[in-house]
PDB file of N, CA and C in Angstrom:
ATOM      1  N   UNK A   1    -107.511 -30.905 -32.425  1.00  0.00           N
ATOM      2  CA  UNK A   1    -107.971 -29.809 -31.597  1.00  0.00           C
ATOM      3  C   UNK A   1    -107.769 -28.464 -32.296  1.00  0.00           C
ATOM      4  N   UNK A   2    -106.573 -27.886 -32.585  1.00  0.00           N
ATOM      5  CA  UNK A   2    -106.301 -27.118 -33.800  1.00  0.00           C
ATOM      6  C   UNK A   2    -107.157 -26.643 -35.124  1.00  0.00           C
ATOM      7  N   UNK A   3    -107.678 -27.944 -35.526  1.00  0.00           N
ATOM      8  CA  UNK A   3    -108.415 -27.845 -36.393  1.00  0.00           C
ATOM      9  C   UNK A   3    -109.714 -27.603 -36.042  1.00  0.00           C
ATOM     10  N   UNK A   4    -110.274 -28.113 -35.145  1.00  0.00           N
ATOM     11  CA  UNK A   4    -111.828 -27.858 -34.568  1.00  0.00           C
ATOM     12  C   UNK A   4    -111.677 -26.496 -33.934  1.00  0.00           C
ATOM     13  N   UNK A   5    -110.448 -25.816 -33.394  1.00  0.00           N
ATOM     14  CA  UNK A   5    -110.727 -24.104 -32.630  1.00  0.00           C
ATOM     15  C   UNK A   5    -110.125 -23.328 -34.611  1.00  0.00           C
ATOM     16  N   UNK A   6    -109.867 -23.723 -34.859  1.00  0.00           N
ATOM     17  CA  UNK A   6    -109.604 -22.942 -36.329  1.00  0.00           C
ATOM     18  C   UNK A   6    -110.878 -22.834 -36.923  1.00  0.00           C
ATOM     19  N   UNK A   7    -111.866 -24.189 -36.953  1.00  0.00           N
ATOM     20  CA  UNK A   7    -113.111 -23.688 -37.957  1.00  0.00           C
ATOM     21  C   UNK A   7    -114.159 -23.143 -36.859  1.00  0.00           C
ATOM     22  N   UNK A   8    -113.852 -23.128 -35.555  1.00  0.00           N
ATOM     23  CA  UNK A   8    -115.101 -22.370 -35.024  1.00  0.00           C
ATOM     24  C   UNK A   8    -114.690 -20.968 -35.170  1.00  0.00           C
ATOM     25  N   UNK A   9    -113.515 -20.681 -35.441  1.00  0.00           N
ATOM     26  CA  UNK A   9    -113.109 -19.093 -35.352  1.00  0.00           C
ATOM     27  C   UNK A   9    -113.611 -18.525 -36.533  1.00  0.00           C
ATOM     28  N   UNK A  10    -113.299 -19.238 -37.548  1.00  0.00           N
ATOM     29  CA  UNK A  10    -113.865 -19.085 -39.157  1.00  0.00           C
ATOM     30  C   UNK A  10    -115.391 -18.977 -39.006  1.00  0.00           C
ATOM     31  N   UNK A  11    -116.040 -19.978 -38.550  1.00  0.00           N
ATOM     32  CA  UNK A  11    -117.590 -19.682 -38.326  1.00  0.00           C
ATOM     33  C   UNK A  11    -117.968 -18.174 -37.553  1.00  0.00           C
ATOM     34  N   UNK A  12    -117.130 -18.181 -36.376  1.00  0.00           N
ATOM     35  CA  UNK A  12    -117.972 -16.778 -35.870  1.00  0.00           C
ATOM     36  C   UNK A  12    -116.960 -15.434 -36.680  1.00  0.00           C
ATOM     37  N   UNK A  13    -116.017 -15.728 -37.582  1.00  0.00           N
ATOM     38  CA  UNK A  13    -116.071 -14.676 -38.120  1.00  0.00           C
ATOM     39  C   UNK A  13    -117.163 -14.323 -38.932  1.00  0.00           C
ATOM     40  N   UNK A  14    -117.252 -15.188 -39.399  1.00  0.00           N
ATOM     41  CA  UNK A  14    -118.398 -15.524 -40.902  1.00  0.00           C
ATOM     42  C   UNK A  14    -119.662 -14.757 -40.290  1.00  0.00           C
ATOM     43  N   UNK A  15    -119.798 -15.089 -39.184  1.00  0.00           N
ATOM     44  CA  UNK A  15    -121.480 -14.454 -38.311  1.00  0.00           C
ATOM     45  C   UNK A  15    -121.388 -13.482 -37.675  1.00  0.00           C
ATOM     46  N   UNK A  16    -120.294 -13.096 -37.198  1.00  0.00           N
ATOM     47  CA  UNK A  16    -120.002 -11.643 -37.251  1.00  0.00           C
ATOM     48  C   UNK A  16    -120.115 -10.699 -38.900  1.00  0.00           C
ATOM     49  N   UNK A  17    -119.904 -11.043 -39.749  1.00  0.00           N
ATOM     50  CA  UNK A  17    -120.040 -10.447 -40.784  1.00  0.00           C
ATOM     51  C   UNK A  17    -121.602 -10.418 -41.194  1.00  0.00           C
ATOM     52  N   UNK A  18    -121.852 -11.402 -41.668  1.00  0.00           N
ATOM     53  CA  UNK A  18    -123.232 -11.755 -41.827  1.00  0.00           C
ATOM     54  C   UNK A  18    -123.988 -10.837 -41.000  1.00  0.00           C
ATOM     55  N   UNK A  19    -124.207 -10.762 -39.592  1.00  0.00           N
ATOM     56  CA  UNK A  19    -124.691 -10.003 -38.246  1.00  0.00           C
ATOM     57  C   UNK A  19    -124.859  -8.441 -38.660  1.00  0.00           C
ATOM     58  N   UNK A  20    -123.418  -8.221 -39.130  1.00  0.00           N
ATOM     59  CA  UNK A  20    -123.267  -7.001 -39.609  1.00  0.00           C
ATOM     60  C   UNK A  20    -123.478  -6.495 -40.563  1.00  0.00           C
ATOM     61  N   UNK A  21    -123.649  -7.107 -41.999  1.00  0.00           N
ATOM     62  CA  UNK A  21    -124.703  -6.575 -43.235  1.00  0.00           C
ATOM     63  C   UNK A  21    -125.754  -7.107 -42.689  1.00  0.00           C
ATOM     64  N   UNK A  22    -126.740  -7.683 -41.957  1.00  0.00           N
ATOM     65  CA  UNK A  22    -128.074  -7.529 -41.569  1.00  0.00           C
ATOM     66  C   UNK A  22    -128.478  -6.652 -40.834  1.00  0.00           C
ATOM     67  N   UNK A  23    -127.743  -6.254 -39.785  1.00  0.00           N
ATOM     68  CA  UNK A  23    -127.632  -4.959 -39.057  1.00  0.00           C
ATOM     69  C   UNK A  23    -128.041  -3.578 -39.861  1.00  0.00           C
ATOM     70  N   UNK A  24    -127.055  -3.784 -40.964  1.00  0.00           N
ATOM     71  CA  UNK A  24    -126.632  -2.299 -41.758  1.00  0.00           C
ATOM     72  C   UNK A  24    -127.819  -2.375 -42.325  1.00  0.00           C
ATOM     73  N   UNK A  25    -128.250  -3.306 -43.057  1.00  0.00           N
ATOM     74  CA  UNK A  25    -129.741  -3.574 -43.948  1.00  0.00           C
ATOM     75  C   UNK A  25    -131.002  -3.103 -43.324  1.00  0.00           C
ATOM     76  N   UNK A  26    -131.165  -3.632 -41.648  1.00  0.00           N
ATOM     77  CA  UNK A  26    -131.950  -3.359 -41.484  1.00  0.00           C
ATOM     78  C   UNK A  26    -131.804  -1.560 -40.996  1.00  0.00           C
ATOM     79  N   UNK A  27    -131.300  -0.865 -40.651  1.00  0.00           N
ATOM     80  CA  UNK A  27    -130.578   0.305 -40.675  1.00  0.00           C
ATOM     81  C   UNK A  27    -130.885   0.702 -41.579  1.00  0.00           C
ATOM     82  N   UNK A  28    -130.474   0.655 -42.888  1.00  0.00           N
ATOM     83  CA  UNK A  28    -130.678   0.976 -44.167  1.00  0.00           C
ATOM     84  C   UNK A  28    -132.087   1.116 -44.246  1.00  0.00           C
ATOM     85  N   UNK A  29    -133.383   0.135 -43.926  1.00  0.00           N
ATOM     86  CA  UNK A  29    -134.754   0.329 -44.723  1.00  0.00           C
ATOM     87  C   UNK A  29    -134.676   0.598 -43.811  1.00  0.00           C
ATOM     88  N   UNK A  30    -134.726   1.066 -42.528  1.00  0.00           N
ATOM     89  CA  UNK A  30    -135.457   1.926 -41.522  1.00  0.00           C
ATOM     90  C   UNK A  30    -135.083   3.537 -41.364  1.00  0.00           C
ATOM     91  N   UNK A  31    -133.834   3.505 -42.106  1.00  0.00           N
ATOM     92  CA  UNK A  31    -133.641   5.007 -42.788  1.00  0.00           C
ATOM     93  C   UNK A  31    -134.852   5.510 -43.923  1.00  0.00           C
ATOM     94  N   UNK A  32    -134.729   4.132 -44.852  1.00  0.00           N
ATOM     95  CA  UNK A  32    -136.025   5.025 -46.284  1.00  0.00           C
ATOM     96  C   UNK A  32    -136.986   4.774 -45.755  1.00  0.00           C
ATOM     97  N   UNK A  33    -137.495   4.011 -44.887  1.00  0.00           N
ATOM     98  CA  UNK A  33    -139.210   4.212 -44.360  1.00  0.00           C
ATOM     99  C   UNK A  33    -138.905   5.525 -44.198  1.00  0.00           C
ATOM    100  N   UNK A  34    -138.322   5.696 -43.095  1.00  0.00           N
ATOM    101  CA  UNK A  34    -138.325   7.302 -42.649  1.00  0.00           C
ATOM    102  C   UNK A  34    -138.087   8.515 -43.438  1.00  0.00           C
ATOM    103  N   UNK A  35    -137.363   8.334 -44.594  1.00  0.00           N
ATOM    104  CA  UNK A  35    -137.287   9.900 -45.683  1.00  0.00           C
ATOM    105  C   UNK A  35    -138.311   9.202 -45.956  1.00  0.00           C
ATOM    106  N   UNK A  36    -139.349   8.070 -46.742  1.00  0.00           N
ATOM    107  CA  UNK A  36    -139.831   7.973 -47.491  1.00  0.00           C
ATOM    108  C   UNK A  36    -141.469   8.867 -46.725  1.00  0.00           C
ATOM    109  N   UNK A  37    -141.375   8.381 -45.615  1.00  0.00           N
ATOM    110  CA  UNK A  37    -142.826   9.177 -44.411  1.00  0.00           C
ATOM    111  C   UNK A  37    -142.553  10.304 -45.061  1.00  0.00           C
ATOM    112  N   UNK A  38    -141.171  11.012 -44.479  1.00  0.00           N
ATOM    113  CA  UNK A  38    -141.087  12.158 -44.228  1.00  0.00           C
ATOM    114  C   UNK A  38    -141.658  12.892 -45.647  1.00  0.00           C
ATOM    115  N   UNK A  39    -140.416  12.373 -46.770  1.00  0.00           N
ATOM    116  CA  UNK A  39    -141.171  12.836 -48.135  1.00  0.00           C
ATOM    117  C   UNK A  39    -143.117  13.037 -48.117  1.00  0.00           C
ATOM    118  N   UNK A  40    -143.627  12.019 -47.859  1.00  0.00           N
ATOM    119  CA  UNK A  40    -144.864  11.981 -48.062  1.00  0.00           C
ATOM    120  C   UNK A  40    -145.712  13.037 -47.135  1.00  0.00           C
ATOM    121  N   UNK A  41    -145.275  13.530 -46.269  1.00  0.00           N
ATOM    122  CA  UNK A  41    -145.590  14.147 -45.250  1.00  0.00           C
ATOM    123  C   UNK A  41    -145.769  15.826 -45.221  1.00  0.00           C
ATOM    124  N   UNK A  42    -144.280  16.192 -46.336  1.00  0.00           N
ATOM    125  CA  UNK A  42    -143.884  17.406 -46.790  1.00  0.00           C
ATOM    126  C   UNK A  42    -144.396  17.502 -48.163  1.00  0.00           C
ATOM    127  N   UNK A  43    -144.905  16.336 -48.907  1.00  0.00           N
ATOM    128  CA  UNK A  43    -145.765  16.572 -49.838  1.00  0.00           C
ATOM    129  C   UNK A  43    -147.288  17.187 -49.047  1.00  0.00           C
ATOM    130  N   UNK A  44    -147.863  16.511 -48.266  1.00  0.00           N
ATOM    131  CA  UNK A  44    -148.845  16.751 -47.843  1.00  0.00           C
ATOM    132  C   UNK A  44    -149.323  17.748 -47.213  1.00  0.00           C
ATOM    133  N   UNK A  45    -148.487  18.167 -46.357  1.00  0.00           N
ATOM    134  CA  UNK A  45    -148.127  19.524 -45.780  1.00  0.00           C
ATOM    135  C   UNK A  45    -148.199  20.749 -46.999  1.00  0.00           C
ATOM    136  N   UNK A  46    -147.316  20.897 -47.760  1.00  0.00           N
ATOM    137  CA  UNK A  46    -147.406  21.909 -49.093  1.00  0.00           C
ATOM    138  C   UNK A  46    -149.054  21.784 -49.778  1.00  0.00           C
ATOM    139  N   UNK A  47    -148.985  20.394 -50.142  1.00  0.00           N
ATOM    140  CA  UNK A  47    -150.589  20.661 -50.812  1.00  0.00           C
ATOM    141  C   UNK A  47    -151.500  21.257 -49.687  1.00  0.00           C
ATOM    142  N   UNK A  48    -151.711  21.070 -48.850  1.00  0.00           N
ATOM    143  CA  UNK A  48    -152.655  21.017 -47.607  1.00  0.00           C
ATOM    144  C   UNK A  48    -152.517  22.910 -47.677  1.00  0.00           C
ATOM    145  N   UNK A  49    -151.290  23.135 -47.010  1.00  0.00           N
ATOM    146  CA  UNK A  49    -151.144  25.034 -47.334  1.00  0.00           C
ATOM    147  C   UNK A  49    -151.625  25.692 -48.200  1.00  0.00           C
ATOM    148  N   UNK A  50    -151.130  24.841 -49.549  1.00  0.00           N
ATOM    149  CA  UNK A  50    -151.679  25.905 -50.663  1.00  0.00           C
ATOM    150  C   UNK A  50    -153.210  25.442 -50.980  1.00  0.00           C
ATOM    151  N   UNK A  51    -154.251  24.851 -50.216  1.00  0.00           N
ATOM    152  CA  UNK A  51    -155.005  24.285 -50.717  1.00  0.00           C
ATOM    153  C   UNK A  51    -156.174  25.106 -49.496  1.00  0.00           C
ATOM    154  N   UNK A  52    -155.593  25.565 -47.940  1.00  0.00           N
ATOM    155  CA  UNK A  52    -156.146  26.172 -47.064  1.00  0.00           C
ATOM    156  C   UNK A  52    -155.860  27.867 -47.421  1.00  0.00           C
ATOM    157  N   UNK A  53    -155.100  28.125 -48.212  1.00  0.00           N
ATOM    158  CA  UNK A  53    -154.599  29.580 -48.340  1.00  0.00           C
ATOM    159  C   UNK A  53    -155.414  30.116 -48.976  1.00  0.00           C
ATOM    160  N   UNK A  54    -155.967  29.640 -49.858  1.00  0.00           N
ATOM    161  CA  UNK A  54    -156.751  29.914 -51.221  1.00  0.00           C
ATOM    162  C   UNK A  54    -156.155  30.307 -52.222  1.00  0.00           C
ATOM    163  N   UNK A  55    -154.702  29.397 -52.656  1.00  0.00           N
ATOM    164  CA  UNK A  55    -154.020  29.523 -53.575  1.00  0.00           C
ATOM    165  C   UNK A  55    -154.761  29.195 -55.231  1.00  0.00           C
ATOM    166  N   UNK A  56    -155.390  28.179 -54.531  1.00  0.00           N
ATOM    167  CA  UNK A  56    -156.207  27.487 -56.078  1.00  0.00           C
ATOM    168  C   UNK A  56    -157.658  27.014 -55.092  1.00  0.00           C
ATOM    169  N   UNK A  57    -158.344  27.584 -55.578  1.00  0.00           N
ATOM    170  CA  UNK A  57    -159.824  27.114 -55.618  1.00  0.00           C
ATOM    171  C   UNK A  57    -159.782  25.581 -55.674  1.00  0.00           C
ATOM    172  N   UNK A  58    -159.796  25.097 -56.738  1.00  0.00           N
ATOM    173  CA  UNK A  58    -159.814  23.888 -57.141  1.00  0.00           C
ATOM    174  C   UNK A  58    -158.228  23.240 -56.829  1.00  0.00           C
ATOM    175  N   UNK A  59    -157.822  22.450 -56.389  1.00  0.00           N
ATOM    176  CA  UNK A  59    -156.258  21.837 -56.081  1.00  0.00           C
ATOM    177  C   UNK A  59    -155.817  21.250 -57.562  1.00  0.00           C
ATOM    178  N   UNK A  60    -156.867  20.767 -57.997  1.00  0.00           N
ATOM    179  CA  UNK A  60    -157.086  19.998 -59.412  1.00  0.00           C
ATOM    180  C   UNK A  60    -156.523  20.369 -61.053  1.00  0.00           C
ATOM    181  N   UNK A  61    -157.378  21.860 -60.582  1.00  0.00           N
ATOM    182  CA  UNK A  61    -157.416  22.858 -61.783  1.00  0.00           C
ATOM    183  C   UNK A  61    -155.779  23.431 -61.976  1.00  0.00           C
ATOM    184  N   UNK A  62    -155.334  23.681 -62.893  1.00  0.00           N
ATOM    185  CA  UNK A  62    -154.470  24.698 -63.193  1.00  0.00           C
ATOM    186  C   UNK A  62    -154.325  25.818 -62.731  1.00  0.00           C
ATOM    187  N   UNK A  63    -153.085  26.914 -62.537  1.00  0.00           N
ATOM    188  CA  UNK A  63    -153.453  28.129 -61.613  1.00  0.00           C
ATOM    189  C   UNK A  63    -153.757  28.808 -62.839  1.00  0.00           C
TER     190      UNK A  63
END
């Protein structure tokens, strides 16, 4: 009996851990989706400004 409540304790430690770097992981890429939007977004935004301002004629060209 001892032995069978000892390895179930070992198992749900084990899946408690496990649980918890999948947790953090998925946490983790749902952080860089989000800078990664955001990055792309504040790129787009800047070009878009200097491109409605009439900073450069051409976006293409050199200033």
């Amino acid at each position: 009996m001892l032995y069978e409540r000892c390895g179930r304790l070992l198992h749900a430690e084990r899946n408690r851990r496990l649980f918890g770097r999948l947790k953090q992981q998925k946490t983790a890429e749902t952080e860089k989706i989000s800078l990664s939007r955001a990055l792309h977004d504040a790129k787009h935004v800047s070009f878009g400004w200097k491109y409605m301002s009439g900073v450069h004629a051409n976006p293409l060209s050199p200033a």
